[in-house]
C-alpha atoms as a PDB file:
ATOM      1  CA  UNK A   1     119.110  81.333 128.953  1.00  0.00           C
ATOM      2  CA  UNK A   2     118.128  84.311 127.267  1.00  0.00           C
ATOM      3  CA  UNK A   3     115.819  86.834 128.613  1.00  0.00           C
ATOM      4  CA  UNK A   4     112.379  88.167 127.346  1.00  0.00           C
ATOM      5  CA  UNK A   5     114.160  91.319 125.685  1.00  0.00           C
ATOM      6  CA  UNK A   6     116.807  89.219 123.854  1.00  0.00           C
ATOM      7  CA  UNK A   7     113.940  86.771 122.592  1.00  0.00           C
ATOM      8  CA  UNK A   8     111.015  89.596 121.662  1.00  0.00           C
ATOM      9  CA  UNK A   9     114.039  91.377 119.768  1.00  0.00           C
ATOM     10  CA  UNK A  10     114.505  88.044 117.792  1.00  0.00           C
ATOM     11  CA  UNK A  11     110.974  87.560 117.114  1.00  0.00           C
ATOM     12  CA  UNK A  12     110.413  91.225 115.951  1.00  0.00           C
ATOM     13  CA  UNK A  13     113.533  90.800 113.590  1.00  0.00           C
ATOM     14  CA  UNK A  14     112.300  87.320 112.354  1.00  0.00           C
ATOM     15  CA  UNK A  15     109.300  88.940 111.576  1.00  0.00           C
ATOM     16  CA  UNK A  16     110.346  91.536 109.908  1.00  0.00           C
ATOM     17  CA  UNK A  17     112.806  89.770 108.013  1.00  0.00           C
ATOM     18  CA  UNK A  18     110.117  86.936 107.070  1.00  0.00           C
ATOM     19  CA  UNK A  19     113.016  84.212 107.797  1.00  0.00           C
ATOM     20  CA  UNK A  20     115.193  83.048 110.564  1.00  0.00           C
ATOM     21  CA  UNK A  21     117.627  82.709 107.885  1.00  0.00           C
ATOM     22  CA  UNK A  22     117.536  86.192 106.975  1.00  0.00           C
ATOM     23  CA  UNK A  23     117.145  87.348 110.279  1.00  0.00           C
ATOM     24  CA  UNK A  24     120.077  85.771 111.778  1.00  0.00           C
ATOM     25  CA  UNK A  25     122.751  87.757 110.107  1.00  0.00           C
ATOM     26  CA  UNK A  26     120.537  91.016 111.421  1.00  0.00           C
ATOM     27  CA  UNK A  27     121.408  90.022 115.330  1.00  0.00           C
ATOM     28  CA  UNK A  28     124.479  89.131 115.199  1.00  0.00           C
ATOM     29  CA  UNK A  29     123.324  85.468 116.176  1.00  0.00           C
ATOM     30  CA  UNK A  30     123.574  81.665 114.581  1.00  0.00           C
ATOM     31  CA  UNK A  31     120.243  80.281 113.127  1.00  0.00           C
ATOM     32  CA  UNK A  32     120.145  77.789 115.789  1.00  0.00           C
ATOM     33  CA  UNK A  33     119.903  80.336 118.328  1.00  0.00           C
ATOM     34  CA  UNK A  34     117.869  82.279 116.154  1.00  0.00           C
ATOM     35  CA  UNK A  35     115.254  78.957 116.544  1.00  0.00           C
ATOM     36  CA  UNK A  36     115.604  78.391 119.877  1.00  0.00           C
ATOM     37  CA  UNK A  37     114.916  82.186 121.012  1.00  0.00           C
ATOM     38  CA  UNK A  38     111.688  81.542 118.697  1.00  0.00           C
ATOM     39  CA  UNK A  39     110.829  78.371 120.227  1.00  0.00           C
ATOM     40  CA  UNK A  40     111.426  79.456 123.562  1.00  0.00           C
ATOM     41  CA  UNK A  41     108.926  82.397 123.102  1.00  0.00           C
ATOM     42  CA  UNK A  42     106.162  80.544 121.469  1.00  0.00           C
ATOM     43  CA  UNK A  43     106.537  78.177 124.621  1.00  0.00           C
ATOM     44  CA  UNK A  44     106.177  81.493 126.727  1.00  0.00           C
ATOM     45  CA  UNK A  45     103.235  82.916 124.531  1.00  0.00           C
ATOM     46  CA  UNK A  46     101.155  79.248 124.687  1.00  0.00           C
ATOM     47  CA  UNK A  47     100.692  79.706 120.639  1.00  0.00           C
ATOM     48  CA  UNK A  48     102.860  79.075 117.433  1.00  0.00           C
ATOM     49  CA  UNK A  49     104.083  82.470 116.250  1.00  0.00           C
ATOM     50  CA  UNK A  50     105.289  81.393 112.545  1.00  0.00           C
ATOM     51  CA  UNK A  51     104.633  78.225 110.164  1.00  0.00           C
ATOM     52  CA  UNK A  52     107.415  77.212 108.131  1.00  0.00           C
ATOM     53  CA  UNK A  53     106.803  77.071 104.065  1.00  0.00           C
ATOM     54  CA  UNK A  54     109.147  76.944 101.458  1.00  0.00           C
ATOM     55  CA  UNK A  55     109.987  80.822 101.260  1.00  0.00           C
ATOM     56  CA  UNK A  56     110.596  81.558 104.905  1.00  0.00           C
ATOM     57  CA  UNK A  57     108.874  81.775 108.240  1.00  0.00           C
ATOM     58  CA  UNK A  58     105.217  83.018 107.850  1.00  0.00           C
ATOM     59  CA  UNK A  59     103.691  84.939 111.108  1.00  0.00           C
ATOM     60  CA  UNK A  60     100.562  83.861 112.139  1.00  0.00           C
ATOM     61  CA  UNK A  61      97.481  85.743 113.945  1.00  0.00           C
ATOM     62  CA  UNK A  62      99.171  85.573 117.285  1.00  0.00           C
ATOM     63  CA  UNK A  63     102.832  86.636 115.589  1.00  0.00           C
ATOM     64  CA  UNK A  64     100.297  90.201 114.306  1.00  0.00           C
ATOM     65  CA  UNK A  65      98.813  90.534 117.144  1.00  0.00           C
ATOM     66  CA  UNK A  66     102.625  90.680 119.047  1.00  0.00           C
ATOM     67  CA  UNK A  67     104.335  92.315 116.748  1.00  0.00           C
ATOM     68  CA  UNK A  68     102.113  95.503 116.579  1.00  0.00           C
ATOM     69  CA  UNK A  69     102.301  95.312 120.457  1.00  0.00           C
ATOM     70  CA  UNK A  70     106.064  94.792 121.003  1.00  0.00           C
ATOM     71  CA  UNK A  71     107.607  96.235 117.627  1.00  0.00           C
ATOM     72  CA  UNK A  72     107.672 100.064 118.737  1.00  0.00           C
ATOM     73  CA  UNK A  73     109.305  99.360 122.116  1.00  0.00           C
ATOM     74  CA  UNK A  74     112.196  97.476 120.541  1.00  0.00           C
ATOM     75  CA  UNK A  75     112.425  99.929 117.839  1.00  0.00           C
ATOM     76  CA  UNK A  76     112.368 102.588 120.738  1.00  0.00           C
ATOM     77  CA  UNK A  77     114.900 100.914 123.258  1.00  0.00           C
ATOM     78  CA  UNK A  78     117.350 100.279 119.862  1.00  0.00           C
ATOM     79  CA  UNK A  79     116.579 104.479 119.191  1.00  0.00           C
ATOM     80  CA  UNK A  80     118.028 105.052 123.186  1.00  0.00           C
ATOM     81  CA  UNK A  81     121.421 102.631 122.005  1.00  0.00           C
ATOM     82  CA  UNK A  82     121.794 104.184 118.636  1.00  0.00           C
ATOM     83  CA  UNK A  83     121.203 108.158 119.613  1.00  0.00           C
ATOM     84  CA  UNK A  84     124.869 108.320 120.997  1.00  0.00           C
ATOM     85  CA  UNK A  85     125.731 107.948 117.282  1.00  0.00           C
ATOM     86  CA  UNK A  86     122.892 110.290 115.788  1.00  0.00           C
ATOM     87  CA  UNK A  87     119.489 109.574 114.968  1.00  0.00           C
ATOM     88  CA  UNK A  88     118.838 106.501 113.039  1.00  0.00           C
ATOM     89  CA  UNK A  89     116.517 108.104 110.814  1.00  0.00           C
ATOM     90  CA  UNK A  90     118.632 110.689 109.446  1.00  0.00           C
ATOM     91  CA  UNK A  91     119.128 111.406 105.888  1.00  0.00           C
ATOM     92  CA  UNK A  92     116.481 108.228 105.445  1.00  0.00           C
ATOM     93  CA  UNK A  93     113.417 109.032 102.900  1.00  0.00           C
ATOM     94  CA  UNK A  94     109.786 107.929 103.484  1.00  0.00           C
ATOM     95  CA  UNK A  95     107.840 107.712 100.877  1.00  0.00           C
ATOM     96  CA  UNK A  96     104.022 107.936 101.175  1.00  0.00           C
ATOM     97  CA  UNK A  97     100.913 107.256  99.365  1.00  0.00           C
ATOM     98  CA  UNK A  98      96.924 107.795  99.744  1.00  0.00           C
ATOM     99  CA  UNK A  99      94.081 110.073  99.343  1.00  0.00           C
ATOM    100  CA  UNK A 100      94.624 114.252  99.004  1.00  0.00           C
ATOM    101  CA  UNK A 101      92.313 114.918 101.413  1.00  0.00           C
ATOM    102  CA  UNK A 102      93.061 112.165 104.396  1.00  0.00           C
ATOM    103  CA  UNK A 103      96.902 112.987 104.120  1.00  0.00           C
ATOM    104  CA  UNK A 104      96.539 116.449 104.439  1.00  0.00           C
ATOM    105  CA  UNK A 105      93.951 116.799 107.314  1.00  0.00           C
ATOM    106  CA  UNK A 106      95.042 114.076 109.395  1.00  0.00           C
ATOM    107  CA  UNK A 107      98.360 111.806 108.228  1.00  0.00           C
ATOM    108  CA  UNK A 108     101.006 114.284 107.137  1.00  0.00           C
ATOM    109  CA  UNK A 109     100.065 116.724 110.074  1.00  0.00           C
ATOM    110  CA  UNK A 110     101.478 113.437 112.087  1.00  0.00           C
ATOM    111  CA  UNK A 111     104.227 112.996 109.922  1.00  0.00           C
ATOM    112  CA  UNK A 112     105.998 115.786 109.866  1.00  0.00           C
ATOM    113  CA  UNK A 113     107.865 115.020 113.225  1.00  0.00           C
ATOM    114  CA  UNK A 114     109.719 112.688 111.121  1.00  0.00           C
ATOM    115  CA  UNK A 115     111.027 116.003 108.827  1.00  0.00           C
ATOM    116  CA  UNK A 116     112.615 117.167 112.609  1.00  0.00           C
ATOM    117  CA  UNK A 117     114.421 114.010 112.858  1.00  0.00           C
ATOM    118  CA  UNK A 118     116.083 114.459 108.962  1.00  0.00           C
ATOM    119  CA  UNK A 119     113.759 112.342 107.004  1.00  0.00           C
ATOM    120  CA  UNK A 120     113.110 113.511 103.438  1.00  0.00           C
ATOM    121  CA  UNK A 121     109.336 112.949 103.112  1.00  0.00           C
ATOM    122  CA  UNK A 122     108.327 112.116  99.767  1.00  0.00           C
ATOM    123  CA  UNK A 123     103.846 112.582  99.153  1.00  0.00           C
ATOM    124  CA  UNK A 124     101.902 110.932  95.976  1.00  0.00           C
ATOM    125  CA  UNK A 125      98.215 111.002  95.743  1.00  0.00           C
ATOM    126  CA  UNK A 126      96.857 108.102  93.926  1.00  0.00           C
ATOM    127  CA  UNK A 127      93.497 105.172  94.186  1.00  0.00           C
ATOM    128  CA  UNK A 128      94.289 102.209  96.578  1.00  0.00           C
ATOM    129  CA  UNK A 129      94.872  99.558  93.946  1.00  0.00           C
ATOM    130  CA  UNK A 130      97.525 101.128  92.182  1.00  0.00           C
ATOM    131  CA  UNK A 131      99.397 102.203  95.512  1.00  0.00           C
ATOM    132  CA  UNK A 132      99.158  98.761  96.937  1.00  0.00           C
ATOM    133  CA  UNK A 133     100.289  97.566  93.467  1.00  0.00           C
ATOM    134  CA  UNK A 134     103.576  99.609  93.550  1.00  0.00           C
ATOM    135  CA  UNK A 135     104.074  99.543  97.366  1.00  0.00           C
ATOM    136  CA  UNK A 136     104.171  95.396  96.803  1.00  0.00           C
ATOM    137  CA  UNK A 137     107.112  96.509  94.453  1.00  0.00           C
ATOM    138  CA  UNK A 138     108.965  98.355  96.565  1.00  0.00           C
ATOM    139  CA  UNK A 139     107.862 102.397  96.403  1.00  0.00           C
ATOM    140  CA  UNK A 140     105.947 103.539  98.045  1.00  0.00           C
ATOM    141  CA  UNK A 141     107.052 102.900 101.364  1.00  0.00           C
ATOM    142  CA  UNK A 142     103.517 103.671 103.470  1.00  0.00           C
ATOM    143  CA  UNK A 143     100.279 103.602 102.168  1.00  0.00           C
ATOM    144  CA  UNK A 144      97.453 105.108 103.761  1.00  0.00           C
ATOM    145  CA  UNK A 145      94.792 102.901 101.757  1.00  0.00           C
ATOM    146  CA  UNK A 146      90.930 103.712 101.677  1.00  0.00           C
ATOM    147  CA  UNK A 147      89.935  99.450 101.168  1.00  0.00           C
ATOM    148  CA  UNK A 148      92.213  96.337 101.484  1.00  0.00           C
ATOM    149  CA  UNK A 149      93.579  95.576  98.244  1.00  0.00           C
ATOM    150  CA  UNK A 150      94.230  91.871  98.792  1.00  0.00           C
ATOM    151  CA  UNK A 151      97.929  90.346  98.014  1.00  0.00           C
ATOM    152  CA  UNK A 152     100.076  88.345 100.140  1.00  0.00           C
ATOM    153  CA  UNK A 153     103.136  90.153 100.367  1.00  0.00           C
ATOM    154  CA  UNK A 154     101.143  93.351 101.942  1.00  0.00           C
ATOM    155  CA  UNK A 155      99.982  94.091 106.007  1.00  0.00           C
ATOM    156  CA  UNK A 156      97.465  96.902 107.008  1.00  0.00           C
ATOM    157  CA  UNK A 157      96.111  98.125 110.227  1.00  0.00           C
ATOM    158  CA  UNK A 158      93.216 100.075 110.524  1.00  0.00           C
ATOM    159  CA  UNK A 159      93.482 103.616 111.737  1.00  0.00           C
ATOM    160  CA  UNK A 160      90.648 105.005 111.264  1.00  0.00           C
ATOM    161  CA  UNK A 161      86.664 104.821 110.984  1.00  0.00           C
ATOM    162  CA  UNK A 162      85.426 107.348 108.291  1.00  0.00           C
ATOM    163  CA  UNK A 163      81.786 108.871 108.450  1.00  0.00           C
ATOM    164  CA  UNK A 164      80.208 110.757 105.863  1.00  0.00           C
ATOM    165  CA  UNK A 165      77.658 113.385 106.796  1.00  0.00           C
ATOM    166  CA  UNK A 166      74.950 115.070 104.040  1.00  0.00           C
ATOM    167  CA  UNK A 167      75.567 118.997 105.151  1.00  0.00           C
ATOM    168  CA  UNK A 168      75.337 122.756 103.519  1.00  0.00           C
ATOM    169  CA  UNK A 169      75.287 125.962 104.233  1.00  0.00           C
ATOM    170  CA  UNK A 170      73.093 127.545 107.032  1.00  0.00           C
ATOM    171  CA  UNK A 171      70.484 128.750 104.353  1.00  0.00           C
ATOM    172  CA  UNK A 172      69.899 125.285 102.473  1.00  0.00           C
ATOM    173  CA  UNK A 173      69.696 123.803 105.984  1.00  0.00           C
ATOM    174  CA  UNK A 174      66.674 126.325 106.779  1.00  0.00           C
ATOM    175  CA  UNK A 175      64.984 125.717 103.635  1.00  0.00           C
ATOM    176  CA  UNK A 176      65.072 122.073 103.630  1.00  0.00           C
ATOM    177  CA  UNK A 177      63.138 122.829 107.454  1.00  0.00           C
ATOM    178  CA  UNK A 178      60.839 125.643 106.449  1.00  0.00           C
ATOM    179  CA  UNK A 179      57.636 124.651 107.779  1.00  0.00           C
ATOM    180  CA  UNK A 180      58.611 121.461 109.771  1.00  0.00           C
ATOM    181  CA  UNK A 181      58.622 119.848 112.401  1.00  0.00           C
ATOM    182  CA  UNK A 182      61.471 116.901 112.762  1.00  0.00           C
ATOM    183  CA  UNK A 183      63.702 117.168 110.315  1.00  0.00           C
ATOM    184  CA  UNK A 184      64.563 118.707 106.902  1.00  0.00           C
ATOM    185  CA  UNK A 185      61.935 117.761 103.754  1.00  0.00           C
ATOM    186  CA  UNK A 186      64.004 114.968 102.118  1.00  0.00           C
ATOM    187  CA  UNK A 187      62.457 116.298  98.073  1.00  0.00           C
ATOM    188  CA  UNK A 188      63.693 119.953  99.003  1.00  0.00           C
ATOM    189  CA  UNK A 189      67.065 118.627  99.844  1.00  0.00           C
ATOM    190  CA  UNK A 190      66.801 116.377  96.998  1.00  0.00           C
ATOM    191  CA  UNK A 191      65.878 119.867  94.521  1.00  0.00           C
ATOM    192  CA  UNK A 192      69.170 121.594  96.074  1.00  0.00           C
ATOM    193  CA  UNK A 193      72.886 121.678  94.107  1.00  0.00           C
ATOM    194  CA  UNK A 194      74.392 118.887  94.698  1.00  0.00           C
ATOM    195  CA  UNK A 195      78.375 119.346  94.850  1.00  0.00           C
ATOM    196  CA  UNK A 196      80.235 116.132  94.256  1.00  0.00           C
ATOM    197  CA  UNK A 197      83.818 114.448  93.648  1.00  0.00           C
ATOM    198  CA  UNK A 198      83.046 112.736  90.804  1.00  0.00           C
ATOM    199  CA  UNK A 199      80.362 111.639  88.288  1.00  0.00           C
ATOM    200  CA  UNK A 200      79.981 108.178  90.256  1.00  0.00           C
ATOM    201  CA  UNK A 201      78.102 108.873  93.596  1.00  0.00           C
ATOM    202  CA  UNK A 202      78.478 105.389  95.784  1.00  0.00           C
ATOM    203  CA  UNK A 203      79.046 107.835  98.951  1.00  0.00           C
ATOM    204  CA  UNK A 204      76.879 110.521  98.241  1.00  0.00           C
ATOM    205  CA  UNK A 205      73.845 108.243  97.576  1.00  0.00           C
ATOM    206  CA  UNK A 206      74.523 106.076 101.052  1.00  0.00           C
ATOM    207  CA  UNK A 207      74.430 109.254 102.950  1.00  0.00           C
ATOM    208  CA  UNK A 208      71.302 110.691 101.301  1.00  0.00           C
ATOM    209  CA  UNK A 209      69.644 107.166 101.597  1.00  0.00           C
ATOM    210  CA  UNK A 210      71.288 107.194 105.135  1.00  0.00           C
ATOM    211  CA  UNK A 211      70.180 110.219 105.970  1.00  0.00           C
ATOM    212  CA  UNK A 212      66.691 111.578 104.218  1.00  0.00           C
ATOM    213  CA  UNK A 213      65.558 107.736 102.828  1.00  0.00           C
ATOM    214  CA  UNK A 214      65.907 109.381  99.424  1.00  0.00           C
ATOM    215  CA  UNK A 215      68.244 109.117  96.304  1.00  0.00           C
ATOM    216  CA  UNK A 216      70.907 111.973  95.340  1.00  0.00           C
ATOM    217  CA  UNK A 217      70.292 113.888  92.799  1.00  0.00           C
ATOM    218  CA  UNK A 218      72.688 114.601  89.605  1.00  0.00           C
ATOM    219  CA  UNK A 219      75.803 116.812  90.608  1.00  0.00           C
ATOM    220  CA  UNK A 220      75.415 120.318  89.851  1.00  0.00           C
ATOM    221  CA  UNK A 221      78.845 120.868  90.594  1.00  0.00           C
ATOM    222  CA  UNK A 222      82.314 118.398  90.104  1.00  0.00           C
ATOM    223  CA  UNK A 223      85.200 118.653  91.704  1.00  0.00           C
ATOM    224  CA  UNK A 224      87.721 115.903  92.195  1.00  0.00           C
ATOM    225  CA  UNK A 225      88.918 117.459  95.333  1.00  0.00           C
ATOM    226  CA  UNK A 226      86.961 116.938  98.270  1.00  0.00           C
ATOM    227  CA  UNK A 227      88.688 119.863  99.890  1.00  0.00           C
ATOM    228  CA  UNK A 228      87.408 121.540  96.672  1.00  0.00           C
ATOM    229  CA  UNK A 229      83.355 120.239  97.881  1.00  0.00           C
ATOM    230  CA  UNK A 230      83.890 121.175 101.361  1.00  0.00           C
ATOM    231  CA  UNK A 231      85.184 124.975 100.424  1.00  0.00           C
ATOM    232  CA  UNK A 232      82.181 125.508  97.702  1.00  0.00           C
ATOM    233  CA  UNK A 233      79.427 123.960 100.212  1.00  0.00           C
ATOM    234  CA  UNK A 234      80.926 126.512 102.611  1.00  0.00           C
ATOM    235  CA  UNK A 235      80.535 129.314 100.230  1.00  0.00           C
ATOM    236  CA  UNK A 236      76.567 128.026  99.603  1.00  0.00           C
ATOM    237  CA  UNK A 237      77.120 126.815  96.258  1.00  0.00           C
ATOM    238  CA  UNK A 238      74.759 123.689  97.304  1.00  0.00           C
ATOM    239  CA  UNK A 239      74.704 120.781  99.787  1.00  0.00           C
ATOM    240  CA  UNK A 240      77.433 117.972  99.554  1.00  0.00           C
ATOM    241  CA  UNK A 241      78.466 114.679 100.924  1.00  0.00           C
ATOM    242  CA  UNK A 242      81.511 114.971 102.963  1.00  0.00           C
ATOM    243  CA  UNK A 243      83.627 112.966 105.198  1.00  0.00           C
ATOM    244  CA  UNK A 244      83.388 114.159 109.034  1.00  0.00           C
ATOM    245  CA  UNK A 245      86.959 115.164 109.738  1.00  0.00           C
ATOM    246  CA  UNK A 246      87.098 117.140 106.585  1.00  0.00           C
ATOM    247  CA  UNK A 247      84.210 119.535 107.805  1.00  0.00           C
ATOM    248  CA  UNK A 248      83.780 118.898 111.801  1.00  0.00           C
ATOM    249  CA  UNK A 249      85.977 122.532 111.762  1.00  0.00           C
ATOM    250  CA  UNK A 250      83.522 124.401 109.710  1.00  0.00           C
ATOM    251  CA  UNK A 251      80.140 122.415 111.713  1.00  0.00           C
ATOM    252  CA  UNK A 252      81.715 123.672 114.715  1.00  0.00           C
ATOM    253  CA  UNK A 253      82.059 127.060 113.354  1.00  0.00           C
ATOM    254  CA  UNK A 254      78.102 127.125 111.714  1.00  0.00           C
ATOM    255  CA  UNK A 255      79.768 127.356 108.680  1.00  0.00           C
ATOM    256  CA  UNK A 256      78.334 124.507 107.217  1.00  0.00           C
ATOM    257  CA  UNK A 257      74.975 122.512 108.736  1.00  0.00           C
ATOM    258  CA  UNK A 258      74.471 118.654 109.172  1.00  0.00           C
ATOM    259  CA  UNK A 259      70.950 118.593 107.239  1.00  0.00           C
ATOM    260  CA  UNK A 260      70.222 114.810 108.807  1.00  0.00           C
ATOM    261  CA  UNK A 261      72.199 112.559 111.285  1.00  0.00           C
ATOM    262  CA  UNK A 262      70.774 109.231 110.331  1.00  0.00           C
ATOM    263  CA  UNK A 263      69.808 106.444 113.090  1.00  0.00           C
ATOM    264  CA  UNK A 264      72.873 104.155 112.228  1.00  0.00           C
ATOM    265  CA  UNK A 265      75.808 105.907 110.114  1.00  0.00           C
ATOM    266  CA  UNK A 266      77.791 103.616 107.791  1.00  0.00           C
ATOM    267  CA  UNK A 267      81.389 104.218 109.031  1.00  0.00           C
ATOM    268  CA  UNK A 268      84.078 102.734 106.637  1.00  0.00           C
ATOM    269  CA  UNK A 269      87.757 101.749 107.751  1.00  0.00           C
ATOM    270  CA  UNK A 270      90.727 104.080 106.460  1.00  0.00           C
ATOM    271  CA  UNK A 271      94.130 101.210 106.641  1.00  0.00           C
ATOM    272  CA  UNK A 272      97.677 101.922 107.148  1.00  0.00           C
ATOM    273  CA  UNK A 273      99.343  99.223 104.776  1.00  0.00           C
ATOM    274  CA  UNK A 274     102.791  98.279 104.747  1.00  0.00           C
ATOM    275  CA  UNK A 275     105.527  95.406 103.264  1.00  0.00           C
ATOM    276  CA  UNK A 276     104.941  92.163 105.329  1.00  0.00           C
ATOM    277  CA  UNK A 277     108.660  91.961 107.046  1.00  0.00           C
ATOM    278  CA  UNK A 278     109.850  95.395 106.585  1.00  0.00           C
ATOM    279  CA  UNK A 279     112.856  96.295 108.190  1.00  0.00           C
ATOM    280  CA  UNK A 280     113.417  99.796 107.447  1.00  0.00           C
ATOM    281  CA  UNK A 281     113.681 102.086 110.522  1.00  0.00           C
ATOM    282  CA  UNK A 282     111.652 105.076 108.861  1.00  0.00           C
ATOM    283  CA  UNK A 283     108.949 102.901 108.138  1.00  0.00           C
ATOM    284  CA  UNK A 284     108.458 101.968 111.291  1.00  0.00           C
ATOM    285  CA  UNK A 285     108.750 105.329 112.720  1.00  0.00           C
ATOM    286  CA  UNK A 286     106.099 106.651 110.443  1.00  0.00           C
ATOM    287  CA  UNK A 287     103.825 103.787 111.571  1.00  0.00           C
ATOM    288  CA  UNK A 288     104.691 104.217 115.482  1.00  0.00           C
ATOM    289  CA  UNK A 289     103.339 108.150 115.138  1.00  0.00           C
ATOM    290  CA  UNK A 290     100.821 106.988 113.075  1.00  0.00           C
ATOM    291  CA  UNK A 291      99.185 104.485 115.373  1.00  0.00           C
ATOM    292  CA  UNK A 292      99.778 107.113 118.538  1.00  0.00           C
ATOM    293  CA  UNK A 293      98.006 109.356 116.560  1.00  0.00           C
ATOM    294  CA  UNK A 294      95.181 107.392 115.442  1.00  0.00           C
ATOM    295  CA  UNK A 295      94.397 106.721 119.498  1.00  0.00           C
ATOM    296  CA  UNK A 296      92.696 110.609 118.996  1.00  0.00           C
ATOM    297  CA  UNK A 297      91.360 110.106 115.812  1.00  0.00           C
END
C-alpha cells in the first residue's frame, strides 16, 4: 500500500500535469498506479479531487484547496533529495509580469531570493489582460494581476487586499482643516491640484467619494507612474489618490497626510496568476516566497 507521501506526491504531479497520463511518465509509475494512488486519496480526503473530460483530469475545488496546501512541502522535501546534485533552480529563468509600482514595492523585493539560488529573473510591466493573454501562451511565467482576467487554462490566488487613501502634503492637509472641527472641508480639498495616473479617474473618484462624499476634480498633474504621484504629492505639488503600501513610508514619516479615512474603505484584491498544471520548479518557487510573503502583507 502506498503511504500518504507517495500518494500527495502523485496528486500534486497529476495536478500539475492536468493528466494521469501525462503525469505518469513524471513518477516513474504505470497509469494504473497512477489511478489507484488518486483513488486511494480521494477515499482518504472524503471528496473527488479531479473529473475526467476529454483533455485530461480537471481538479476540482477540493483538488485547489490541497494543492496550494500540500504543493510547497513536496516541492520542498524533492529540494532536500535534489540539493546533493545542486539546486534545482539553477540556471532556470522566471519570467514575470504586473504593475510598476506593486512589483517594485512589494513582489520583486520577495523575489530576489530566487537571483541567490541562480535564477535569471526576467520583469515586464504591462495591464492584466494582455499579461494573462500571453501568460495563457506560454511567457510570462508569473503574473502578478490587478483583476481576474477570466480563461480556463489560467489559476490565481489572491495575495493581497489593496486600499487607496486621498492624502497630501502637511500644508494642503491644514488648509483643507482651517477653521474646523471634524474633518477637512470636502470643496477646499476638491479646489486643491489634483495629481493623477491617468486621464480616467475610477480610483481617484472612489476615494474622494469614499472619503469627503464629493467628486474629484480634473488632474492638474499626469503621470503614468504612481511612484511618479506619490514623489510629487510629497514635494506639495497637490493632493493625490494613492495606494496604501506605496505611501504608508512617507505617512509614517509626516511626509505626506491622510486628508480623510472614510467609515468603510473599498479594498480591492491584487492575484498571483499562474498556468493551471504547471510543472516548472521556478514557478513554483516564486509562488512558495510569494505566498510566505503575502502572510505580512
Amino acid at each position: 500500500m502506498a503511504s500518504e507521501l507517495e500518494l500527495l506526491r502523485s496528486f500534486v504531479t497529476v495536478y500539475r500535469a492536468g493528466s494521469i497520463t501525462r503525469g505518469a511518465p513524471r513518477l516513474g509509475l504505470t497509469q494504473p498506479a497512477v489511478s489507484a494512488h488518486v483513488r486511494d486519496l480521494e477515499t482518504r480526503v472524503g471528496r473527488p479531487l479531479f473529473t475526467r473530460s476529454p483533455r485530461g483530469s480537471v481538479p476540482t475545488q477540493a483538488a485547489h484547496d490541497l494543492a496550494r496546501r500540500v504543493a510547497p512541502h513536496i516541492d520542498a522535501l524533492a529540494g532536500v533529495v535534489d540539493s546533493g546534485a545542486g539546486d534545482p533552480l539553477e540556471g532556470s529563468v522566471l519570467h514575470v509580469g504586473g504593475p510598476a509600482e506593486f512589483l517594485a514595492v512589494k513582489a520583486l523585493p520577495v523575489l530576489a531570493g530566487l537571483v541567490d539560488r541562480g535564477v535569471r529573473l526576467r520583469v515586464r510591466h504591462d495591464l492584466p489582460g494582455p499579461l494573462v493573454e500571453d501568460l495563457a501562451g506560454g511567457s510570462p511565467d508569473v503574473v502578478i494581476a490587478t483583476r481576474r482576467v477570466d480563461h480556463r487554462a489560467i489559476e490565481y490566488e489572491t495575495l493581497y487586499l489593496e486600499e487607496f487613501v486621498l492624502v497630501g502634503a502637511p500644508r494642503w492637509a491644514a488648509e483643507a482643516s482651517r477653521g474646523r472641527r471634524g474633518g477637512p472641508d470636502p470643496g477646499a480639498v476638491a479646489r486643491m491640484p489634483l495629481i493623477a495616473y491617468s486621464e480616467e479617474l475610477p480610483v481617484t473618484a472612489r476615494a474622494f467619494e469614499e472619503a469627503l462624499g464629493a467628486a474629484s476634480p480634473e488632474p492638474a498633474v499626469l503621470v503614468p507612474d504612481l511612484r511618479g504621484v506619490a514623489a510629487l504629492a510629497c514635494a506639495g505639488a497637490g493632493v493625490a489618490a494613492l495606494p496604501r503600501y506605496l505611501c504608508e513610508t512617507a505617512l509614517d514619516r509626516g511626509e505626506l497626510v491622510e486628508l480623510a479615512r472614510p467609515a468603510s474603505p473599498t479594498r480591492s484584491p491584487i492575484h498571483a496568476a499562474w498556468r493551471r498544471g504547471e510543472s516548472a520548479a521556478t514557478v513554483h518557487a516564486a509562488l512558495h516566497v510569494l505566498r510566505a510573503a503575502a502572510r505580512a502583507w
